[in-house]
N, C-alpha and C. Protein backbone atom coordinates (compact mmCIF):
# COMPACT_ATOMS: atom_id res chain seq x y z
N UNK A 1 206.95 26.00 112.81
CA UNK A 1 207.98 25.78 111.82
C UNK A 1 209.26 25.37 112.55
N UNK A 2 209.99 24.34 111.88
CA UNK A 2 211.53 23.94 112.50
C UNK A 2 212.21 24.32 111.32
N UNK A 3 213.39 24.67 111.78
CA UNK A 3 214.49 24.54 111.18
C UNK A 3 215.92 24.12 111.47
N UNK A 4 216.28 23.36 110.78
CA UNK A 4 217.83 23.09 111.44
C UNK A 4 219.06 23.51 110.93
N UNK A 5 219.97 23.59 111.84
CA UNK A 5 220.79 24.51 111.36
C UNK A 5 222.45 23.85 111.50
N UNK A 6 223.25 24.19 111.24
CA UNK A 6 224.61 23.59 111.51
C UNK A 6 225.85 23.47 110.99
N UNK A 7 227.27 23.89 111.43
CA UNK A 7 228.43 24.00 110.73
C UNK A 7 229.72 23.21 111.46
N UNK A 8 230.73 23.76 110.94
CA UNK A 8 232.15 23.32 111.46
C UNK A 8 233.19 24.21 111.14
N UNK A 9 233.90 24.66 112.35
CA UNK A 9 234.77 25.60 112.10
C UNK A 9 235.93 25.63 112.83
N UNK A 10 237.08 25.83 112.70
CA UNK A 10 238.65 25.92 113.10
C UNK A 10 238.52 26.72 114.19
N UNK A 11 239.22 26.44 115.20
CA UNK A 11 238.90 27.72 116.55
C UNK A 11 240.72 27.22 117.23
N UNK A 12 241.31 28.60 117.53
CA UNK A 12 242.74 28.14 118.21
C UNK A 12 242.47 28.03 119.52
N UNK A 13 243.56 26.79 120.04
CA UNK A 13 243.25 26.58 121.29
C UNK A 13 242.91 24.78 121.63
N UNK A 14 242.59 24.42 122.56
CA UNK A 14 242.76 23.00 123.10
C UNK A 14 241.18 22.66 123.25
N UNK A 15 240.66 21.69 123.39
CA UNK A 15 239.24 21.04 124.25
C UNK A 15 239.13 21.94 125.52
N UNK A 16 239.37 21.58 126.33
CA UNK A 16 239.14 21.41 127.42
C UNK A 16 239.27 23.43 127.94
N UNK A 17 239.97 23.73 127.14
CA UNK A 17 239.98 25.53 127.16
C UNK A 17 239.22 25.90 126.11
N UNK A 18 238.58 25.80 125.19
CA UNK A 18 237.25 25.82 124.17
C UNK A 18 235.78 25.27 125.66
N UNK A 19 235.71 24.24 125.89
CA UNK A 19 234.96 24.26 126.27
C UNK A 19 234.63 25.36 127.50
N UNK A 20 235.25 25.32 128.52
CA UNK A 20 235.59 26.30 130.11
C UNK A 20 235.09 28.04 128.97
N UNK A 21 235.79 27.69 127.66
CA UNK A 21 235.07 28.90 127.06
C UNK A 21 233.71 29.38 126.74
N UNK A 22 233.17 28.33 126.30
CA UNK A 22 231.80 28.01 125.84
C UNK A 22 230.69 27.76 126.82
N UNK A 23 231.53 27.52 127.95
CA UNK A 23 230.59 27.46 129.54
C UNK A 23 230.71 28.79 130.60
N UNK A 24 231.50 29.92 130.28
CA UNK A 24 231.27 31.31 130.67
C UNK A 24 230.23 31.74 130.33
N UNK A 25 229.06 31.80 130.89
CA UNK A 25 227.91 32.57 130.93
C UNK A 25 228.40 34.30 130.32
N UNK A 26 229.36 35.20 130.72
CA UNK A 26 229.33 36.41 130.66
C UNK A 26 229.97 36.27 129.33
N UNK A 27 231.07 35.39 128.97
CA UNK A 27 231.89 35.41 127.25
C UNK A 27 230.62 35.10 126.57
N UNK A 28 230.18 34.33 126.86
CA UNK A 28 229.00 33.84 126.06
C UNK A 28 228.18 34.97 125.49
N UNK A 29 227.53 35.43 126.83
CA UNK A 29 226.11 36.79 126.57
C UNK A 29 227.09 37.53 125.38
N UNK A 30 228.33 38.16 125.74
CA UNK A 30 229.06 39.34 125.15
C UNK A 30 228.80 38.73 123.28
N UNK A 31 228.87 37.47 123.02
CA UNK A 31 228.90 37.07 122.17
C UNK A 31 227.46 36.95 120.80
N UNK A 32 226.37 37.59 121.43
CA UNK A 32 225.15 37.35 120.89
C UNK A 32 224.83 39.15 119.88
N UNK A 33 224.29 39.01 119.08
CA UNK A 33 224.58 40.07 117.84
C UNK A 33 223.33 40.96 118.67
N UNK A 34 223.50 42.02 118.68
CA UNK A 34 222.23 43.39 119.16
C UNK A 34 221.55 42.87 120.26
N UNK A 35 222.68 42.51 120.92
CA UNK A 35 222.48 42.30 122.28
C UNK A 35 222.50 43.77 123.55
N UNK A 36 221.77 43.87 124.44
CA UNK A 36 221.86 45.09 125.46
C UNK A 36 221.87 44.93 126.85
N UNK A 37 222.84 44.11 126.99
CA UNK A 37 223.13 43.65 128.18
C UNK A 37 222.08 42.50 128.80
N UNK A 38 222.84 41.68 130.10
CA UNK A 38 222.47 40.52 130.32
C UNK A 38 222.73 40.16 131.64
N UNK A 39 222.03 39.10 132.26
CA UNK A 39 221.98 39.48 134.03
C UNK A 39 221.78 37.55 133.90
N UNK A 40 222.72 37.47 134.58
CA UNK A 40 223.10 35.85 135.30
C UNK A 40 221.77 35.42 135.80
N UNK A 41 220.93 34.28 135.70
CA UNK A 41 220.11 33.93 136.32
C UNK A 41 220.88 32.79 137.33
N UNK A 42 221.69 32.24 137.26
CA UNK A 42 222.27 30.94 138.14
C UNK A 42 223.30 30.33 137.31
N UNK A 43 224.49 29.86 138.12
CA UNK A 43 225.52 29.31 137.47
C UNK A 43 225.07 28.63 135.94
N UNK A 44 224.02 28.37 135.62
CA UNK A 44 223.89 27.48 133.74
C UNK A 44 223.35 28.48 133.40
N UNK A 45 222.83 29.98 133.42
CA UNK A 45 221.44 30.33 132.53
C UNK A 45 221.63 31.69 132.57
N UNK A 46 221.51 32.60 131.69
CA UNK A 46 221.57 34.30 131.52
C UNK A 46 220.28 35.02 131.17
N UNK A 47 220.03 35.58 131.13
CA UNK A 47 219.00 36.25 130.64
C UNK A 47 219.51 37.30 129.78
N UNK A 48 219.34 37.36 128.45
CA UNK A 48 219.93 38.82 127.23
C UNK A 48 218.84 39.60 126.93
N UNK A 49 218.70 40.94 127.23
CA UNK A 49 218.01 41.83 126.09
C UNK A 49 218.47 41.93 124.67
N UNK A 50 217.50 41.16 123.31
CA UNK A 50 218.22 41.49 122.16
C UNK A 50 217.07 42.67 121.33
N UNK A 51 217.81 43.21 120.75
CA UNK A 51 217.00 43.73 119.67
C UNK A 51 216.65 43.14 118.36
N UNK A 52 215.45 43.24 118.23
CA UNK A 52 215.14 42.05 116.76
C UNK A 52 214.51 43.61 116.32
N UNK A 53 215.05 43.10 114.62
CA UNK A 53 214.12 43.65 113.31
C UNK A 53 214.30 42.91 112.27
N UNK A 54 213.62 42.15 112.31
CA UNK A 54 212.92 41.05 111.21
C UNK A 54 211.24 41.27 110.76
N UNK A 55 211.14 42.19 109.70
CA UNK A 55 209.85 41.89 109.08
C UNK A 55 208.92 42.68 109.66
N UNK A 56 208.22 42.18 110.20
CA UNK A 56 207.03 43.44 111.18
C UNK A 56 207.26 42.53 112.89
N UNK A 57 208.55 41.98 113.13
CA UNK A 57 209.01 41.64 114.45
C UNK A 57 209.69 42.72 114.92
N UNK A 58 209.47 43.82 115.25
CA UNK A 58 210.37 44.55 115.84
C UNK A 58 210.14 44.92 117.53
N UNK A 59 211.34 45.34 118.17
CA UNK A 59 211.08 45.25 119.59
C UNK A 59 212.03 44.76 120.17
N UNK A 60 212.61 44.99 121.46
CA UNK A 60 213.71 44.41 122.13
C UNK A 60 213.20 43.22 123.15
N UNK A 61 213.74 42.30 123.32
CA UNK A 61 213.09 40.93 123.82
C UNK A 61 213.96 40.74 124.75
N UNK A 62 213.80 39.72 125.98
CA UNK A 62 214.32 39.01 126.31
C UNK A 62 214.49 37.73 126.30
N UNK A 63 215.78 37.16 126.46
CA UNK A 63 216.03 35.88 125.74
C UNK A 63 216.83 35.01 126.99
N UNK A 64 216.27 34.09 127.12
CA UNK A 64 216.95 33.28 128.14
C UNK A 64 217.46 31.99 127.51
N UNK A 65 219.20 32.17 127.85
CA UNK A 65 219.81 30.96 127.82
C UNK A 65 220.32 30.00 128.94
N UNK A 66 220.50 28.61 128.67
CA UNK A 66 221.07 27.74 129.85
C UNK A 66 221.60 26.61 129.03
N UNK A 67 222.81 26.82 129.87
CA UNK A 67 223.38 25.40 129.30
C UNK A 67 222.95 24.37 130.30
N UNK A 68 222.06 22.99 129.11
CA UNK A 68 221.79 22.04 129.36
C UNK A 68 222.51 20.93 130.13
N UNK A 69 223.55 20.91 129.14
CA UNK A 69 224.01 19.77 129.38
C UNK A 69 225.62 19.89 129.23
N UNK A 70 227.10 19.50 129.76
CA UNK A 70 228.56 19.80 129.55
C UNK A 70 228.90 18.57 130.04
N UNK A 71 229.79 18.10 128.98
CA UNK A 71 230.67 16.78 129.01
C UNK A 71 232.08 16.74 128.76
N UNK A 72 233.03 16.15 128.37
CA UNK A 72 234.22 15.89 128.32
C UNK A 72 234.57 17.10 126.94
N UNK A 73 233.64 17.12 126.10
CA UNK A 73 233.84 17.66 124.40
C UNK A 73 233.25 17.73 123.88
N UNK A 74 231.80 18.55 124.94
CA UNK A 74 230.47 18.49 124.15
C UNK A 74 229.72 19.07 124.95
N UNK A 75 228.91 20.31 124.96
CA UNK A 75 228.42 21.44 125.52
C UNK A 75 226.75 21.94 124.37
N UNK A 76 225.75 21.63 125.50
CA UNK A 76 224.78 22.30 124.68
C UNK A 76 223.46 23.04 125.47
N UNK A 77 222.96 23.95 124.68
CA UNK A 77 222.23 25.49 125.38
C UNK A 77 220.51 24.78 124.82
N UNK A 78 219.67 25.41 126.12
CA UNK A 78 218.54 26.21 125.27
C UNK A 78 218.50 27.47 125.43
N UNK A 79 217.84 27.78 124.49
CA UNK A 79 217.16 29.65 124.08
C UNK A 79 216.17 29.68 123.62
N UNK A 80 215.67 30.57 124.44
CA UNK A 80 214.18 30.74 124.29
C UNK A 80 213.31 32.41 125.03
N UNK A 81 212.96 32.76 123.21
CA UNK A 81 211.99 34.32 123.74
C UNK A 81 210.86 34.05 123.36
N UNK A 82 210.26 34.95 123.37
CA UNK A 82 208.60 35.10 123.60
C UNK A 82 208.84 36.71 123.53
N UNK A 83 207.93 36.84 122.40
CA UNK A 83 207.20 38.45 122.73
C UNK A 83 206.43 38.92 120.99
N UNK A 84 205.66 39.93 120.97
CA UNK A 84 205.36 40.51 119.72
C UNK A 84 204.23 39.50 119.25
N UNK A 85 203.78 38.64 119.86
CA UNK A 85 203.28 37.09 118.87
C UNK A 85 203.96 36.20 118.61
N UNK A 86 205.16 36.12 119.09
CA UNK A 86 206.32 34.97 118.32
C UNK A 86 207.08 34.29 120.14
N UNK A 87 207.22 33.08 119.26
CA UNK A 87 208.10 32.52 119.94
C UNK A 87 209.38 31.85 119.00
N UNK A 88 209.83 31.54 120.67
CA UNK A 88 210.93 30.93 119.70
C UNK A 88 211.70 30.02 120.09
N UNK A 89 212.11 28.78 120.19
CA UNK A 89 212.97 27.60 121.37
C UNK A 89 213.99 27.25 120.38
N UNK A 90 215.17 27.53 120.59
CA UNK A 90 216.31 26.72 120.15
C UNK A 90 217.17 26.20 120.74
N UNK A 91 217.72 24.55 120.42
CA UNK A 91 218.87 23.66 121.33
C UNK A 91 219.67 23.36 120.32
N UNK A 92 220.54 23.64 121.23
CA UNK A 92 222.13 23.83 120.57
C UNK A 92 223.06 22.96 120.63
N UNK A 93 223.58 22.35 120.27
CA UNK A 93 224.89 21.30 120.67
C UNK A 93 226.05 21.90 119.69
N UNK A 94 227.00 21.97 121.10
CA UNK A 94 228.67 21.89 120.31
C UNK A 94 229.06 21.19 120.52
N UNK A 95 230.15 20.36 119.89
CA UNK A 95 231.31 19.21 119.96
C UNK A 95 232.90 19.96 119.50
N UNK A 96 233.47 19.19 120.52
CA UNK A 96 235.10 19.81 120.13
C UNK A 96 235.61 18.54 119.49
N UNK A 97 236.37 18.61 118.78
CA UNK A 97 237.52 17.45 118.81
C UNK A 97 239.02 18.39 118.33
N UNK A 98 239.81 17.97 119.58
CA UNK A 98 241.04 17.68 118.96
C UNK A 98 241.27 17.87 117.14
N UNK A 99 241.87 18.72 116.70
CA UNK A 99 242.24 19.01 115.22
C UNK A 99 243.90 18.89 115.29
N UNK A 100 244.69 19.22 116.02
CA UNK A 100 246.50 19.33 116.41
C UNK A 100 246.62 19.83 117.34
N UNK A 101 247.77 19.97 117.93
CA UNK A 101 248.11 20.28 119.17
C UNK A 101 247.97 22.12 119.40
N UNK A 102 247.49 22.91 118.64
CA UNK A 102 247.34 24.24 118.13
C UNK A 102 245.71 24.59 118.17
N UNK A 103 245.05 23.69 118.12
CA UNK A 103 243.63 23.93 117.34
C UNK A 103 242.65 22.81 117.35
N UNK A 104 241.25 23.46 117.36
CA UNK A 104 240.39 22.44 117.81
C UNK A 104 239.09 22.85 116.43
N UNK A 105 238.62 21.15 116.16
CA UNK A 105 237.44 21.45 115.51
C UNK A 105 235.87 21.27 116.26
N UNK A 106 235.60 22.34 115.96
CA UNK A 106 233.98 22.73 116.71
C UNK A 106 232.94 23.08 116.03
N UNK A 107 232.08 21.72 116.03
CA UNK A 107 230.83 21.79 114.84
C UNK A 107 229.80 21.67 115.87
N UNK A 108 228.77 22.15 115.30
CA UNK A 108 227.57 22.81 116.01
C UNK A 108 226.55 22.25 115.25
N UNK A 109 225.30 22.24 115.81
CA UNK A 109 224.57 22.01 115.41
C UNK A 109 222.75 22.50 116.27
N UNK A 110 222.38 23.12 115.77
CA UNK A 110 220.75 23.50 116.48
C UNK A 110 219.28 23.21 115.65
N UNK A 111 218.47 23.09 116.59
CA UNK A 111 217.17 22.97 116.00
C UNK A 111 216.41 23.80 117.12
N UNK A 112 215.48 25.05 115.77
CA UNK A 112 214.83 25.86 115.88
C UNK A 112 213.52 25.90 115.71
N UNK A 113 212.45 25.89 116.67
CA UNK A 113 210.79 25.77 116.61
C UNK A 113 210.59 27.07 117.10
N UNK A 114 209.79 27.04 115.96
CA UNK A 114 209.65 28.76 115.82
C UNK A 114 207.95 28.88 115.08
N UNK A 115 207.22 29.89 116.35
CA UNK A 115 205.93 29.61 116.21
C UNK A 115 204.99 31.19 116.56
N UNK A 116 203.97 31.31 115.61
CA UNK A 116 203.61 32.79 115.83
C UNK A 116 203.82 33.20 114.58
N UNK A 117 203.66 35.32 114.63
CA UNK A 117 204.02 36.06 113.40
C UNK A 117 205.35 35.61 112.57
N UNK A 118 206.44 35.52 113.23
CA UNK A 118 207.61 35.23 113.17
C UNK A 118 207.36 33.75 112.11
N UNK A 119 207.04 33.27 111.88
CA UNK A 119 206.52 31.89 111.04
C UNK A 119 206.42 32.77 109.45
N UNK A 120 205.81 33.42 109.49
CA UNK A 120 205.35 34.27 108.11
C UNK A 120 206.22 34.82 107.25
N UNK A 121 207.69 35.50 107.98
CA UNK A 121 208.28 35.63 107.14
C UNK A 121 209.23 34.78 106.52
N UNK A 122 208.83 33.23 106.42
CA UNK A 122 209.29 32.31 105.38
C UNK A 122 210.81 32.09 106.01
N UNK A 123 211.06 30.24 105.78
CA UNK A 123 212.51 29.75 106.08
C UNK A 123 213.61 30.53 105.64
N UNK A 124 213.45 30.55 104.01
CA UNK A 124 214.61 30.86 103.64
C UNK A 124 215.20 32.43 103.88
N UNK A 125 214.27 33.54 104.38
CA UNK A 125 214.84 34.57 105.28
C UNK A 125 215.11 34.58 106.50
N UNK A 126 214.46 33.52 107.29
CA UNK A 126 215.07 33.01 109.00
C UNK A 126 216.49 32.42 108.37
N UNK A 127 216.54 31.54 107.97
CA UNK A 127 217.93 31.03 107.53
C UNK A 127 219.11 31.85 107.19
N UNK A 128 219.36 32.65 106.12
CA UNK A 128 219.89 33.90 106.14
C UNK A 128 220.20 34.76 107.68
N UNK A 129 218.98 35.20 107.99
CA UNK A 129 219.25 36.30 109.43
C UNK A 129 220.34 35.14 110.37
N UNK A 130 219.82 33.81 110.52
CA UNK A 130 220.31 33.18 111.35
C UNK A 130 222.18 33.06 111.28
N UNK A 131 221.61 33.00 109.78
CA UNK A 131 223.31 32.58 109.62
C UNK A 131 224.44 33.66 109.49
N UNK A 132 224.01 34.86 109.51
CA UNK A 132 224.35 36.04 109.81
C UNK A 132 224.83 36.54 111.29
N UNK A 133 224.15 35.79 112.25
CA UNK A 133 223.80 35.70 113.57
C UNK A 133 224.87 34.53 114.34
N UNK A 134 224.79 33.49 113.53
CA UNK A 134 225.95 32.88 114.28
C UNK A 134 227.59 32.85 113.36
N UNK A 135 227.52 33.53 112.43
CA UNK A 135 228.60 33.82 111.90
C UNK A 135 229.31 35.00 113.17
N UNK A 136 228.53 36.10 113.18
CA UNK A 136 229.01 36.76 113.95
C UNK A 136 229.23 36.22 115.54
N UNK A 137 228.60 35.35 115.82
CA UNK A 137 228.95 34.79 117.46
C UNK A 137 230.08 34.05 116.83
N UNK A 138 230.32 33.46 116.03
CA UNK A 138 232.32 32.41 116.06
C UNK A 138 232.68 33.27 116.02
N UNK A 139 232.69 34.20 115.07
CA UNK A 139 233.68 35.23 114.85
C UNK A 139 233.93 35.87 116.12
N UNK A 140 233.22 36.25 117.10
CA UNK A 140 233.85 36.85 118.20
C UNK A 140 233.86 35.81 119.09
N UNK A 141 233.81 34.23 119.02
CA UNK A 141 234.34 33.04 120.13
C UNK A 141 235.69 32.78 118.99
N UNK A 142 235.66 32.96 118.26
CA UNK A 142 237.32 32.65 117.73
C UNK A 142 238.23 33.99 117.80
N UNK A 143 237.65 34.81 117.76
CA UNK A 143 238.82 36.23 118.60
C UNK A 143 238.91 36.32 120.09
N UNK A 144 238.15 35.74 120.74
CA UNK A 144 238.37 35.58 122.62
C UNK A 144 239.39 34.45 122.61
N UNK A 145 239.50 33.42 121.53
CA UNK A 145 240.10 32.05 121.53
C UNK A 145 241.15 32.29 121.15
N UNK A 146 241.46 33.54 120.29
CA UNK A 146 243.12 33.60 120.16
C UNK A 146 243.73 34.56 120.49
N UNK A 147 242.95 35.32 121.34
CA UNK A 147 243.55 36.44 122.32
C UNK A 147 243.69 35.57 123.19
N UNK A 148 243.40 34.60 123.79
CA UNK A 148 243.55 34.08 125.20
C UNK A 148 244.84 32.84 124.90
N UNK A 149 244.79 32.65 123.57
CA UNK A 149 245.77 31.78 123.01
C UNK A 149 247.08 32.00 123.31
N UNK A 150 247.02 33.38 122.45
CA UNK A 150 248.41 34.38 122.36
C UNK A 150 249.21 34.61 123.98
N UNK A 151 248.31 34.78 124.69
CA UNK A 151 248.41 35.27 125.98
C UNK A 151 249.22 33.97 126.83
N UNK A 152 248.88 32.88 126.05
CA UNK A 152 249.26 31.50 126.55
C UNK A 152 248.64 30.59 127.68
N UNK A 153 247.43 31.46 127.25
CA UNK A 153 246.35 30.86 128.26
C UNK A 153 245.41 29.91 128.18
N UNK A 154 245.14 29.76 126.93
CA UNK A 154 244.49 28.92 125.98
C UNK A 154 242.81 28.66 126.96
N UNK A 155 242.71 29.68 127.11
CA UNK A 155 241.76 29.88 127.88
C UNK A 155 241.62 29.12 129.37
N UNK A 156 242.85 29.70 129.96
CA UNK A 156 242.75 28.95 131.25
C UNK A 156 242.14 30.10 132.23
N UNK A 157 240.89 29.92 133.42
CA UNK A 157 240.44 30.42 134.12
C UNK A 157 240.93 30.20 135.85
């Protein structure tokens, strides 16, 4: 089963400090929902313990991410677990653009192949969990983005 997924959302802060954001491996991990910590595999790629309970998926997994690919205003991941009978591969693309000199717009977009038990409990409840899932990751990349704002750092490293 695929599914695709994708939004656009207001984030404070510049390109070029959005992205340096979005390419921290450790902001990143901190950012993933019933997550239990996470161990650097190499400058692009982390490894997360998450906890899933979806359906008769239950069990803590590991999940490996890497960013693919980083450009001028455009940053994108794979992720990918395995366990219980299920898999799961998702690629991610973000894009920044420039919104004002205050604020940047950052739309996303992923596609999810998703294969095994995990198939059974039907799109339109993966869709839901999902979107539950990356609601809560902006929500805590747009509170790192305007704490680091405020600070006048605009996420400078």
């Amino acid at each position: 089963m695929n599914i695709e997924l994708g939004g656009e959302e207001g984030v404070k802060g510049n390109v070029e400090g959005c992205l340096r954001l979005l390419s921290d491996l450790k902001t990143v991990a901190s950012f993933i929902p019933d997550s239990e910590g996470f161990s650097v595999v190499d400058k692009d790629a982390f490894m997360v313990r998450i906890k899933v309970n979806i359906g008769p998926i239950k069990g803590k997994f590991v999940a490996t991410c890497k960013i693919r690919e980083m450009k001028a205003n455009r940053i994108s991941y794979g992720i990918e677990w395995r366990g219980t009978g299920s898999e799961v591969n998702i690629l991610m693309e973000i894009s920044l653009e420039k919104k004002d000199s205050e604020n940047v717009n950052m739309r996303w977009k992923a596609v999810a192949e998703l294969n095994g038990l995990i198939t059974g409990i039907g799109e339109s409840r993966i869709r839901s969990i999902a979107d539950k899932y990356i609601e809560t990751m902006i929500s805590s990349l747009k509170q790192v983005a305007v704490k680091s704002y405020m600070r006048g750092e605009r996420y400078a490293r």
